[in-house]
Protein backbone atom coordinates (compact mmCIF):
# COMPACT_ATOMS: atom_id res chain seq x y z
CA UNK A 1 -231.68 -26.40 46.31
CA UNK A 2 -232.92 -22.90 46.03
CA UNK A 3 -234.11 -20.90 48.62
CA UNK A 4 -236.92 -18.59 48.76
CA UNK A 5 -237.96 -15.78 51.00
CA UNK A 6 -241.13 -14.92 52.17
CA UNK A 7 -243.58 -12.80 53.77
CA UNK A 8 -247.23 -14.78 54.97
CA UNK A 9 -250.05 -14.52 57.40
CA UNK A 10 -250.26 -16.63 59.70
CA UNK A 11 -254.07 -18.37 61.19
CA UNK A 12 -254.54 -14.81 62.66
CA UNK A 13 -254.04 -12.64 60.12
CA UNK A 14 -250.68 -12.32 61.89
CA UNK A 15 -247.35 -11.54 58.69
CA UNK A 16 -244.31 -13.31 59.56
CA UNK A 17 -240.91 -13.33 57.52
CA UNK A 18 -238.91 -16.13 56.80
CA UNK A 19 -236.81 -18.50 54.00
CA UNK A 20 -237.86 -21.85 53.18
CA UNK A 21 -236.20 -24.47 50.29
CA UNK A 22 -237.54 -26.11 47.94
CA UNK A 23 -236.72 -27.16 44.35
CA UNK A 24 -239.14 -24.52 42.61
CA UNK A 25 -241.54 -21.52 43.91
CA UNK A 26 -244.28 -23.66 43.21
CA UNK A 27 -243.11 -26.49 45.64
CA UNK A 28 -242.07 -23.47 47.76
CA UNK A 29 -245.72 -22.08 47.80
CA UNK A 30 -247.18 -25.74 48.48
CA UNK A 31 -244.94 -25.92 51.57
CA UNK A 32 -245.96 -22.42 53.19
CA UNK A 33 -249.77 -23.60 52.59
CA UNK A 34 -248.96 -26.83 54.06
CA UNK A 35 -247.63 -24.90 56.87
CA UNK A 36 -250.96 -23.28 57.35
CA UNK A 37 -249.63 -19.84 55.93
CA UNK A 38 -251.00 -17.40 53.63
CA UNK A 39 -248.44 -16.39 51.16
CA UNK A 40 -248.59 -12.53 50.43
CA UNK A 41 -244.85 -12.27 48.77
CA UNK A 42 -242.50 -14.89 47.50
CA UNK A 43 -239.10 -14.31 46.64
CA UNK A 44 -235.83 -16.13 45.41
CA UNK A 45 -232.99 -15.75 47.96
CA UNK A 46 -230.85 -14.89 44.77
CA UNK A 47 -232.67 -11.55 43.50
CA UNK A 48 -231.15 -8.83 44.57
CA UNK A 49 -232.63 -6.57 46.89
CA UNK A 50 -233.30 -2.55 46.93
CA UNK A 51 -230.29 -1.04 49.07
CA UNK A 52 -230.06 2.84 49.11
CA UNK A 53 -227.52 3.83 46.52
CA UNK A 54 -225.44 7.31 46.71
CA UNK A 55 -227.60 10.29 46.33
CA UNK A 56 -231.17 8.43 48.15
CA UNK A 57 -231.69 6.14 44.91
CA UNK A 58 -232.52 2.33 44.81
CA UNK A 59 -229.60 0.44 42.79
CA UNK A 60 -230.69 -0.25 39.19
CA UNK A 61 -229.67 -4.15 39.15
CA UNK A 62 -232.26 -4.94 41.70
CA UNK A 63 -235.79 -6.70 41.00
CA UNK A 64 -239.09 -6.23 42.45
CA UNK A 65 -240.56 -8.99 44.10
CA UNK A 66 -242.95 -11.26 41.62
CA UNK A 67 -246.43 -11.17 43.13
CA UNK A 68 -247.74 -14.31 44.37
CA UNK A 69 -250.70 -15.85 42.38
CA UNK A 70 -253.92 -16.41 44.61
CA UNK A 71 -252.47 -13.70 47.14
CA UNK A 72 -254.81 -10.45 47.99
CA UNK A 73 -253.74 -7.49 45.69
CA UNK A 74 -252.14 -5.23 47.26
CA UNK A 75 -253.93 -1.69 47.36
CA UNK A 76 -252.34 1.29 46.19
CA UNK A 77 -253.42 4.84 47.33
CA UNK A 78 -254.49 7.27 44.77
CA UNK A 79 -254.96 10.81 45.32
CA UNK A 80 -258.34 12.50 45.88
CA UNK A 81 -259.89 13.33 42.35
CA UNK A 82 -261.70 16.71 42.33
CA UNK A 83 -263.84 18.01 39.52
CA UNK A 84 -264.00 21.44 38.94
């Protein structure tokens, strides 16, 4: 069965890391809800992860995570705008 990582909020507002199994990420998701947890990232245990490569770079096999549907976007900062 595959196994997923995640990242969630608890009750509190409160992330926590962890792995669960299940079959799909769907069934995955349904089990952190069930759990009482907020899903903000979802990830299968098989994609590779970012490790630091020679030189300061990320490795160019690796995947970013797939956002999780229904989860708050994450924000982005942009740099002040100024109009001349």
């Amino acid at each position: 069965m595959p196994e997923f990582s995640y990242r969630a909020a608890d009750a509190s507002g409160t992330a926590q890391d962890g792995r669960v199994q299940a079959a799909t990420r769907a069934a995955a998701l349904r089990q952190l809800r069930g759990q009482g947890l907020t899903p903000l990232q979802l990830t299968d245990s098989d994609t590779p992860t970012l490790t630091p490569a020679a030189g300061g770079g990320a490795t160019a096999d690796a995947k970013p995570p797939r956002a999780v549907p229904g989860a708050a976007p994450t924000a982005v900062p942009m740099p002040p705008m100024y109009i001349t």
